[in-house]
PDB file of N, CA and C in Angstrom:
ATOM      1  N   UNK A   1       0.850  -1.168   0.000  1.00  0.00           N
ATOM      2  CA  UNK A   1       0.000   0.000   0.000  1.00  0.00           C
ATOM      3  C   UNK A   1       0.896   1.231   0.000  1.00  0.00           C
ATOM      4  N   UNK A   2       0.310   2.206  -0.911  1.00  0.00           N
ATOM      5  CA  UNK A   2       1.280   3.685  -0.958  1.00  0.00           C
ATOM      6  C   UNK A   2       0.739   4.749   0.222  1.00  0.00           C
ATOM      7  N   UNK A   3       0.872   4.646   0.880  1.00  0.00           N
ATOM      8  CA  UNK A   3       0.587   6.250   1.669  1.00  0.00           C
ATOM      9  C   UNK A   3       1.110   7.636   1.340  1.00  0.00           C
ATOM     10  N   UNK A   4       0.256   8.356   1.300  1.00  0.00           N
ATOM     11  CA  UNK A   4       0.671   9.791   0.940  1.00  0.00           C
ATOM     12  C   UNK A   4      -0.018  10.124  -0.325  1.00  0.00           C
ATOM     13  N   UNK A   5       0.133  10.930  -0.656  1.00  0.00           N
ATOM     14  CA  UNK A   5      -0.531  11.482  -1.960  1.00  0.00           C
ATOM     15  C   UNK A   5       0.509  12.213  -2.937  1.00  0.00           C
ATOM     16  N   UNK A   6       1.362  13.093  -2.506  1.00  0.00           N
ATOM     17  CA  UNK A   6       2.011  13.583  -3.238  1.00  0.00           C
ATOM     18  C   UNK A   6       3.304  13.024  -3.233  1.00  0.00           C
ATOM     19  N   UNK A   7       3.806  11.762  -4.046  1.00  0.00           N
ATOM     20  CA  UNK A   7       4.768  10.973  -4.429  1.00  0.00           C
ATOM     21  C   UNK A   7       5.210  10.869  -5.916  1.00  0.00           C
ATOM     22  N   UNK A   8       6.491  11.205  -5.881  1.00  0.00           N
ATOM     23  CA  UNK A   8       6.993  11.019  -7.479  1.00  0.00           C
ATOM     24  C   UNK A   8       7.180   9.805  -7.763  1.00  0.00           C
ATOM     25  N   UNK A   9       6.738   9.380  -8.440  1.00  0.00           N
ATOM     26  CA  UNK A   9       7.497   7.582  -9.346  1.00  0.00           C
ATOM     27  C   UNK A   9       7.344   7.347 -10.197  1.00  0.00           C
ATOM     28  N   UNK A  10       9.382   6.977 -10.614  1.00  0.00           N
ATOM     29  CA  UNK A  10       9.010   6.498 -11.786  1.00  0.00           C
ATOM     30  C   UNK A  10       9.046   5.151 -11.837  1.00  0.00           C
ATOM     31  N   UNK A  11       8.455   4.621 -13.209  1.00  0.00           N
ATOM     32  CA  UNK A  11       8.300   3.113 -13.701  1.00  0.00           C
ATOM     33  C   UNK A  11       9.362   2.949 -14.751  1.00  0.00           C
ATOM     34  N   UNK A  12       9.786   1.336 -14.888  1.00  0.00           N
ATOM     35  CA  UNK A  12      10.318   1.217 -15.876  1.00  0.00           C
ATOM     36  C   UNK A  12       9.882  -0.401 -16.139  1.00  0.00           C
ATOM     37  N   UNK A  13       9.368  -0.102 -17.197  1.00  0.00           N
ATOM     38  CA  UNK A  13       8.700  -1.188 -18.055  1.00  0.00           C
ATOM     39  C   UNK A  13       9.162  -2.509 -18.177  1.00  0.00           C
ATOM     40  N   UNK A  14      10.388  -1.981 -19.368  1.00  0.00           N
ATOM     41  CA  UNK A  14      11.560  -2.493 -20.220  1.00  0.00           C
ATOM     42  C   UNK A  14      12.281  -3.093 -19.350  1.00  0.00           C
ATOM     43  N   UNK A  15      12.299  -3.804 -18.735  1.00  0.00           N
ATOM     44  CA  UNK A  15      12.988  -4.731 -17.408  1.00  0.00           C
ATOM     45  C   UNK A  15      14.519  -5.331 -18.329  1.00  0.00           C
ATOM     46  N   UNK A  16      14.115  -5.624 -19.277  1.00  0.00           N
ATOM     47  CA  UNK A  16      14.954  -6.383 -20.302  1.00  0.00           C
ATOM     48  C   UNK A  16      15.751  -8.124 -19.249  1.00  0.00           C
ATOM     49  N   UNK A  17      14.888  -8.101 -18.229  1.00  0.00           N
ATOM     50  CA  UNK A  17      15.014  -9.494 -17.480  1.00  0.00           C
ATOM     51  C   UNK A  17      13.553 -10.437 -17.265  1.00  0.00           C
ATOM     52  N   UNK A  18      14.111 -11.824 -16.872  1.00  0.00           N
ATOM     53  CA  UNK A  18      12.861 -12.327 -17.013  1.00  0.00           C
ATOM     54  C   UNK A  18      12.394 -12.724 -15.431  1.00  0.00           C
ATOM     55  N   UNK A  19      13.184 -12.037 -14.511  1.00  0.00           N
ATOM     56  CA  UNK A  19      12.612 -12.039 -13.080  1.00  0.00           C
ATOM     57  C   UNK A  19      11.651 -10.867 -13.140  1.00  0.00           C
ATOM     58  N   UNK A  20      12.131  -9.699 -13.631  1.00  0.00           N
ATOM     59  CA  UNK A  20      10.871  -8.829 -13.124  1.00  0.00           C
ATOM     60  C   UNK A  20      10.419  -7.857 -14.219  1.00  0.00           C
ATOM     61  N   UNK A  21       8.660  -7.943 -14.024  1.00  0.00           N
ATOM     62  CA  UNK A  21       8.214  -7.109 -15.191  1.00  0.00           C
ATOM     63  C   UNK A  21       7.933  -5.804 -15.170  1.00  0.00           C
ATOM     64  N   UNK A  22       8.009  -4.944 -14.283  1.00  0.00           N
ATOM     65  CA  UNK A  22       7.936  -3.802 -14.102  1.00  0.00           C
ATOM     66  C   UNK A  22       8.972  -3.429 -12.931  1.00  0.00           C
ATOM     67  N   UNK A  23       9.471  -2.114 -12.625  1.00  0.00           N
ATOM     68  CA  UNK A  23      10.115  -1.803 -11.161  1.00  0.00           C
ATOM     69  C   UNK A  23       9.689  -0.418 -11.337  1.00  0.00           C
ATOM     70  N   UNK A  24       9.438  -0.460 -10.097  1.00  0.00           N
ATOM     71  CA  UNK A  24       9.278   1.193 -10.022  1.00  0.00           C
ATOM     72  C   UNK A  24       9.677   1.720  -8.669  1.00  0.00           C
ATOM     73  N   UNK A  25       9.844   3.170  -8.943  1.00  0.00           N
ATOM     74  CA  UNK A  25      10.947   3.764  -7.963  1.00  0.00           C
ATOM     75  C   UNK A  25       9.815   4.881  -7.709  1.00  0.00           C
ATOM     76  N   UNK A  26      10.000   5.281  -6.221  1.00  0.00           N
ATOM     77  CA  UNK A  26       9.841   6.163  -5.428  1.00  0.00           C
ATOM     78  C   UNK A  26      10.376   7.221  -5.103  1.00  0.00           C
ATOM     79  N   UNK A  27      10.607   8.359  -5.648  1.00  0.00           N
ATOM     80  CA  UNK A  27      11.722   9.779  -5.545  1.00  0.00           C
ATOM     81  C   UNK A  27      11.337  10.072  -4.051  1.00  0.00           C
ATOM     82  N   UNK A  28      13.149  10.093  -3.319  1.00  0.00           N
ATOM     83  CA  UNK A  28      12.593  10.687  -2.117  1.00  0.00           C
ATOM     84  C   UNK A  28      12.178  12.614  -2.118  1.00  0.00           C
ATOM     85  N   UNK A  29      11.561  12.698  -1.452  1.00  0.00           N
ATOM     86  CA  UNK A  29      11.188  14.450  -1.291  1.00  0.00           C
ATOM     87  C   UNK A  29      12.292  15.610  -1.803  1.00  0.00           C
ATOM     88  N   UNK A  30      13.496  15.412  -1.332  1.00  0.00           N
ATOM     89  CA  UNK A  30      14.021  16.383  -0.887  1.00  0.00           C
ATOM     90  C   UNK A  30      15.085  16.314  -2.442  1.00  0.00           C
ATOM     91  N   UNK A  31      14.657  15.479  -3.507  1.00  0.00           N
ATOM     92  CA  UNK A  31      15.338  14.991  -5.087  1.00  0.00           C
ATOM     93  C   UNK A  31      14.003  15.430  -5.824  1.00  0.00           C
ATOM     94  N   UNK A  32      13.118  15.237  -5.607  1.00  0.00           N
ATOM     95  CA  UNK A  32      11.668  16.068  -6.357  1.00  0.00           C
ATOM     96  C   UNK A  32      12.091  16.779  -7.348  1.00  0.00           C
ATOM     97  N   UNK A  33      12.752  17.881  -6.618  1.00  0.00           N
ATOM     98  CA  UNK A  33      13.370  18.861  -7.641  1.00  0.00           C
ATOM     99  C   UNK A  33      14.059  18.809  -8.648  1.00  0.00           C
ATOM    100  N   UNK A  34      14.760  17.336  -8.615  1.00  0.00           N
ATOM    101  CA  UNK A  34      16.000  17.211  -9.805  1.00  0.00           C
ATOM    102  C   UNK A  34      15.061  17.315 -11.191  1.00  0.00           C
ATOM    103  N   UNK A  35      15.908  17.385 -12.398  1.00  0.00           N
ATOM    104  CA  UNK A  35      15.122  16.821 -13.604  1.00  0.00           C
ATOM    105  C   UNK A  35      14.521  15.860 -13.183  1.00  0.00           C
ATOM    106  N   UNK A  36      13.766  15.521 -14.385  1.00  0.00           N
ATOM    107  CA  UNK A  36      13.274  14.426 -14.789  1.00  0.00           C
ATOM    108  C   UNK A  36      14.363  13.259 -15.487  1.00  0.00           C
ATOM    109  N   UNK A  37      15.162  14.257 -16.342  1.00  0.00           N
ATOM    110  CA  UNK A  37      15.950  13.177 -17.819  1.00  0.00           C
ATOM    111  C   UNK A  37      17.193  12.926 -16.191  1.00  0.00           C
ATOM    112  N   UNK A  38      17.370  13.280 -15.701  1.00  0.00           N
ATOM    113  CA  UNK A  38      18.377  12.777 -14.543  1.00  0.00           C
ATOM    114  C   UNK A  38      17.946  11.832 -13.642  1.00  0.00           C
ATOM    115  N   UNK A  39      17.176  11.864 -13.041  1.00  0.00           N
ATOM    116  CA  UNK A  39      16.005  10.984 -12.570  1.00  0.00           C
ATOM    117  C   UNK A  39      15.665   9.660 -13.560  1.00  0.00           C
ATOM    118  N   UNK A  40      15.291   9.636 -14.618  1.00  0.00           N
ATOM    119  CA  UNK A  40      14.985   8.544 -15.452  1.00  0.00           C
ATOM    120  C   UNK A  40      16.497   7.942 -15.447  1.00  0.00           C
ATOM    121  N   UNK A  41      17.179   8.632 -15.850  1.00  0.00           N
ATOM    122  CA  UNK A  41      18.671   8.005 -16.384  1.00  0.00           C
ATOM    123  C   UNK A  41      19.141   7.137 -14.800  1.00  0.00           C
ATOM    124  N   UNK A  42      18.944   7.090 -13.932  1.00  0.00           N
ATOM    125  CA  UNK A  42      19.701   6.875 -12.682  1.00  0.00           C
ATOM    126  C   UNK A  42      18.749   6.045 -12.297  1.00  0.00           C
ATOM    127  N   UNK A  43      17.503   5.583 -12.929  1.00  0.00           N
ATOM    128  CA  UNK A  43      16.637   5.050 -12.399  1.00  0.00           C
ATOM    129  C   UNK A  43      17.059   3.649 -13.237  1.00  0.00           C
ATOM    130  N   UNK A  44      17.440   3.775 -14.632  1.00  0.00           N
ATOM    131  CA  UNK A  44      17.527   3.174 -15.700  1.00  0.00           C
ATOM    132  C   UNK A  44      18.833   2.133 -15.383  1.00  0.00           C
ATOM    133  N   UNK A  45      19.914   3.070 -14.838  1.00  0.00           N
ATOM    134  CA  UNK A  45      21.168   2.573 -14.304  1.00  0.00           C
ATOM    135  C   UNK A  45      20.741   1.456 -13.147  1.00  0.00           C
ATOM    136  N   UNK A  46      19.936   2.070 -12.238  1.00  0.00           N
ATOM    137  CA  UNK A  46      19.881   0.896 -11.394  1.00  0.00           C
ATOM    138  C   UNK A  46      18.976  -0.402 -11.391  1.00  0.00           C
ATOM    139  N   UNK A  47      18.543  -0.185 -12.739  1.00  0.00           N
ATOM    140  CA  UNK A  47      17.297  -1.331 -13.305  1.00  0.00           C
ATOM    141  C   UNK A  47      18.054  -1.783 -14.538  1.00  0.00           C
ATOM    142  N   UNK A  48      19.054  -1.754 -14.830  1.00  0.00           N
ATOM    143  CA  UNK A  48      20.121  -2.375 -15.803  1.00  0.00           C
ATOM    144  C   UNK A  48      20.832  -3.294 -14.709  1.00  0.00           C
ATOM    145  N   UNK A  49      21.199  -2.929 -13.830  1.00  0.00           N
ATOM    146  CA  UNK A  49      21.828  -3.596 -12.741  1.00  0.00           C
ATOM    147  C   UNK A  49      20.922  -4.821 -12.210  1.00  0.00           C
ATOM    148  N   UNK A  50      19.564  -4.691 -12.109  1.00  0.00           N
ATOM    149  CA  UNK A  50      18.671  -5.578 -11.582  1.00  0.00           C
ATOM    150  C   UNK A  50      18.288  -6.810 -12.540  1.00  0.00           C
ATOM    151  N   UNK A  51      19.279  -6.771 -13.840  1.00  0.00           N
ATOM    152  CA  UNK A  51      18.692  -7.771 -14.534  1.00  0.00           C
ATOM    153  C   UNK A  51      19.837  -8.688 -14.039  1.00  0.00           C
ATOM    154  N   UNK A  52      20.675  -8.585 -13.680  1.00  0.00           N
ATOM    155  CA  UNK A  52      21.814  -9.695 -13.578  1.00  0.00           C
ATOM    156  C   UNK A  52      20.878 -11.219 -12.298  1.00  0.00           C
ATOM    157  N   UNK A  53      21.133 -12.051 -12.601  1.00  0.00           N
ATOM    158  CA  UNK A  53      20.107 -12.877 -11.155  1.00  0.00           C
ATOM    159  C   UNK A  53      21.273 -12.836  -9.731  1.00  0.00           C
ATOM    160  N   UNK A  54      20.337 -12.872  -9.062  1.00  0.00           N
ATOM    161  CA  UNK A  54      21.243 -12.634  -7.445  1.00  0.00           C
ATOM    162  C   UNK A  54      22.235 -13.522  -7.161  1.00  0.00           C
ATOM    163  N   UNK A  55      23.436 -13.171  -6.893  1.00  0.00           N
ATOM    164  CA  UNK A  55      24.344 -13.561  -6.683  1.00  0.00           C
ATOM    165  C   UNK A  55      24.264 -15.023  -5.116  1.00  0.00           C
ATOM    166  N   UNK A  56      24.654 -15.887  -5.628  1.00  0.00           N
ATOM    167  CA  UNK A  56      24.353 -17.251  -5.333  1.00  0.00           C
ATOM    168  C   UNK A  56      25.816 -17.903  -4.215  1.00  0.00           C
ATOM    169  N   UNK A  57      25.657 -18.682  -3.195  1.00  0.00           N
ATOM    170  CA  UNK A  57      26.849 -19.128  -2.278  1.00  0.00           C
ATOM    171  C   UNK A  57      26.972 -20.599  -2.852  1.00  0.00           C
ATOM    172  N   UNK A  58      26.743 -20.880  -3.915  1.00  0.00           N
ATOM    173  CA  UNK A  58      26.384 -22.100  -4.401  1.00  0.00           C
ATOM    174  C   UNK A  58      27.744 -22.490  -4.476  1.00  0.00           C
ATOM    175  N   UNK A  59      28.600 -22.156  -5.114  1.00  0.00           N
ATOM    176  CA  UNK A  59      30.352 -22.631  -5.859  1.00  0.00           C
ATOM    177  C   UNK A  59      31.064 -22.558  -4.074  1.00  0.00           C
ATOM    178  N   UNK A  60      30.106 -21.706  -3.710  1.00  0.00           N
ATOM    179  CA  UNK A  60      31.494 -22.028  -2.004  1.00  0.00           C
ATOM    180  C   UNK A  60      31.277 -23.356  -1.616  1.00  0.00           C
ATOM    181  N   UNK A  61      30.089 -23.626  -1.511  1.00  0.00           N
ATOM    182  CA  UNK A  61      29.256 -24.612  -1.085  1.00  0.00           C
ATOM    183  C   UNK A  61      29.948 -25.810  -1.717  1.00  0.00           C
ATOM    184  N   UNK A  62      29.715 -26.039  -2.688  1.00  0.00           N
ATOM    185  CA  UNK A  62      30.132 -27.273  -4.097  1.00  0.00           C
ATOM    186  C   UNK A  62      31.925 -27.304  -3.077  1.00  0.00           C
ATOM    187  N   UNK A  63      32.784 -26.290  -3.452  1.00  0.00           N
ATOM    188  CA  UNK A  63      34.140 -26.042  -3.430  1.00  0.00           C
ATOM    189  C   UNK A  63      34.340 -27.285  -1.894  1.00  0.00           C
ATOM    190  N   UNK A  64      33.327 -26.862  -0.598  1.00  0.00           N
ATOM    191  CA  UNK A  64      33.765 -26.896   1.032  1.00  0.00           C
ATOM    192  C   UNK A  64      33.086 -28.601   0.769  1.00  0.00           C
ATOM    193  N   UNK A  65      32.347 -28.960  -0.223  1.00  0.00           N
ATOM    194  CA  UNK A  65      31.390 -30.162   0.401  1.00  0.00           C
ATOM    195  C   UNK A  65      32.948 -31.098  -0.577  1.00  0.00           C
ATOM    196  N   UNK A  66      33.366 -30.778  -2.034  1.00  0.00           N
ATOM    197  CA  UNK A  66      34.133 -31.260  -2.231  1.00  0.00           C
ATOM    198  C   UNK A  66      35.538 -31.473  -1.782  1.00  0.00           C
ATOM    199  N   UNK A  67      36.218 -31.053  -0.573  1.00  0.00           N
ATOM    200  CA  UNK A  67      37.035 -30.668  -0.233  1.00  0.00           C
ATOM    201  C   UNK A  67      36.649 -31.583   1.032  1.00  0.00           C
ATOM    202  N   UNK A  68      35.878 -32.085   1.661  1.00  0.00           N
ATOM    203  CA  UNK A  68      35.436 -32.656   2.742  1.00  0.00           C
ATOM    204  C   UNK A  68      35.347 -33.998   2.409  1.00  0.00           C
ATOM    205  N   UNK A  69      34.690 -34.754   0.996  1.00  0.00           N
ATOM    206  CA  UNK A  69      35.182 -35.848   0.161  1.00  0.00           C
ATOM    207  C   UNK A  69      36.497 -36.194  -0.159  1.00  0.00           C
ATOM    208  N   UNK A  70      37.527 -35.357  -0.383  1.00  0.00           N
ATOM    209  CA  UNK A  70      38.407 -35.532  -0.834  1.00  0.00           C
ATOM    210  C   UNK A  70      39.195 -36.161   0.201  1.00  0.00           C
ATOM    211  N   UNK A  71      39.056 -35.138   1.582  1.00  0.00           N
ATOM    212  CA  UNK A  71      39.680 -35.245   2.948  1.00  0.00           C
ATOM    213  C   UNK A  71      39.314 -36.937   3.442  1.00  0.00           C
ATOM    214  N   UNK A  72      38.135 -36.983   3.093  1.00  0.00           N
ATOM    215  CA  UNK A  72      37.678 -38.421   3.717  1.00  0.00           C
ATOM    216  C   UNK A  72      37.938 -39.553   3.299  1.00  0.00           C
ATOM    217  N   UNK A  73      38.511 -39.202   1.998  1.00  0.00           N
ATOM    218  CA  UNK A  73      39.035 -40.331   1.059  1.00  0.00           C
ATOM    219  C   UNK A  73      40.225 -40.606   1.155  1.00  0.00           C
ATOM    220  N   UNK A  74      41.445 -39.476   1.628  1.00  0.00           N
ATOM    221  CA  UNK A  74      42.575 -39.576   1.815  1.00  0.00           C
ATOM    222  C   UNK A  74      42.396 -40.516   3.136  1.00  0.00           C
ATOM    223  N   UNK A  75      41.905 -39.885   4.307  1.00  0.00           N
ATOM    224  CA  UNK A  75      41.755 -40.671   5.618  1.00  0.00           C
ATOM    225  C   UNK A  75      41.374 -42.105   5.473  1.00  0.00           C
ATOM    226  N   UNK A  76      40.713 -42.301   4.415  1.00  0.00           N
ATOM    227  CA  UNK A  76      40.639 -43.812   4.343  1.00  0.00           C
ATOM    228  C   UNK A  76      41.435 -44.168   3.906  1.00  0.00           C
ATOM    229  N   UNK A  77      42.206 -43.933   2.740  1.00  0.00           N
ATOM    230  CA  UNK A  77      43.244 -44.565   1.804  1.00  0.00           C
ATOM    231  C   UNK A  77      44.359 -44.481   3.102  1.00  0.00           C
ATOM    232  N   UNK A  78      45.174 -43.532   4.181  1.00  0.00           N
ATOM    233  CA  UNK A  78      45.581 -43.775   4.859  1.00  0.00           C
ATOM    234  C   UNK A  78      45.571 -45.249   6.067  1.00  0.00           C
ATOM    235  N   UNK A  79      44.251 -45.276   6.450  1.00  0.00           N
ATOM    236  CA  UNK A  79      43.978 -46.536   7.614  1.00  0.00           C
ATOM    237  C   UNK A  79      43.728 -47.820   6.545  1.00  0.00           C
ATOM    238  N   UNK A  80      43.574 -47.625   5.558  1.00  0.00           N
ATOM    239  CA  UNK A  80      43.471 -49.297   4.713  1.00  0.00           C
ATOM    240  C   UNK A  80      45.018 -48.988   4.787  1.00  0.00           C
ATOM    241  N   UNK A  81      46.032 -48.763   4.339  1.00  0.00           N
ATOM    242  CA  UNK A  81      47.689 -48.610   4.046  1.00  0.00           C
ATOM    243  C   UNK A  81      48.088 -49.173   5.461  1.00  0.00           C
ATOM    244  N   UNK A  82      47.755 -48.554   6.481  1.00  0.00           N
ATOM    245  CA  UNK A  82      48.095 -48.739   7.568  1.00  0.00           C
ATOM    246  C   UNK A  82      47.674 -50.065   8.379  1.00  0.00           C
ATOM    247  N   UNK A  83      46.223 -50.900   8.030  1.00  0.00           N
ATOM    248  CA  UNK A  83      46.113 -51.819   8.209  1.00  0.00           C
ATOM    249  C   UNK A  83      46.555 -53.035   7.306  1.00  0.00           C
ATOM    250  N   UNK A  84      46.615 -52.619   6.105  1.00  0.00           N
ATOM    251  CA  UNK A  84      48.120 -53.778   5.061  1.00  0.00           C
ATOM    252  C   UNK A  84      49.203 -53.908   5.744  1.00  0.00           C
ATOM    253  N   UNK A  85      49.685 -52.704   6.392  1.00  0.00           N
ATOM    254  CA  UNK A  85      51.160 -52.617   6.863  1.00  0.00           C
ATOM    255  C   UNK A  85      51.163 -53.985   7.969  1.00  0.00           C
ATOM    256  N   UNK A  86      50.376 -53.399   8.955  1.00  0.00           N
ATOM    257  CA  UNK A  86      50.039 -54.683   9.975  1.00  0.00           C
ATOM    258  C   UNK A  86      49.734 -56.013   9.536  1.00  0.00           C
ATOM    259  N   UNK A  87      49.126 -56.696   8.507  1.00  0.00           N
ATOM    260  CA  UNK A  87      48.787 -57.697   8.315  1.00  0.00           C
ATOM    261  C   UNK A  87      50.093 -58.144   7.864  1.00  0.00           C
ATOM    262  N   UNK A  88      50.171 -58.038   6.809  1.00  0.00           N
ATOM    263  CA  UNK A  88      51.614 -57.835   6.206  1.00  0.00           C
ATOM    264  C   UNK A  88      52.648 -58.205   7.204  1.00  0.00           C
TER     265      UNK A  88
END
């Protein structure tokens, strides 16, 4: 819900992404005054930015779970070596 009545906003359509179909911005009060073509342009900048998709912890994730396999595999290949040694 918008409260207030006298609010500037602009829209921007042209998303040129397929997360979102419209965004629109809210001018705070005390920027009212700027242009308009300054205002659009800075609005445009930060809705060019919004098409990229959100940055993801996925590759740390993959990197720490593979790295924990690897570790566990050495530790085994160690205690089988070590129990040959003994039989042996």
């Amino acid at each position: 819900m918008i409260k207030g009545v006298n609010r500037q906003v602009v829209e921007v359509n042209d998303t040129q992404c397929e997360y979102f179909e419209k965004i629109m911005f809210f001018v705070k009060p005390e920027y009212a005054s700027v242009s308009e073509g300054k205002i659009r342009e800075r609005a445009g900048m930060i809705a060019d930015s919004s098409t990229l998709p959100p940055p993801t912890k996925l590759h740390r994730v993959r990197f720490f779970e593979a790295a924990k396999l690897i570790l566990a595999a050495l530790c085994g290949a160690a205690v089988t070596a070590l129990l040959l040694k003994m039989v042996m």
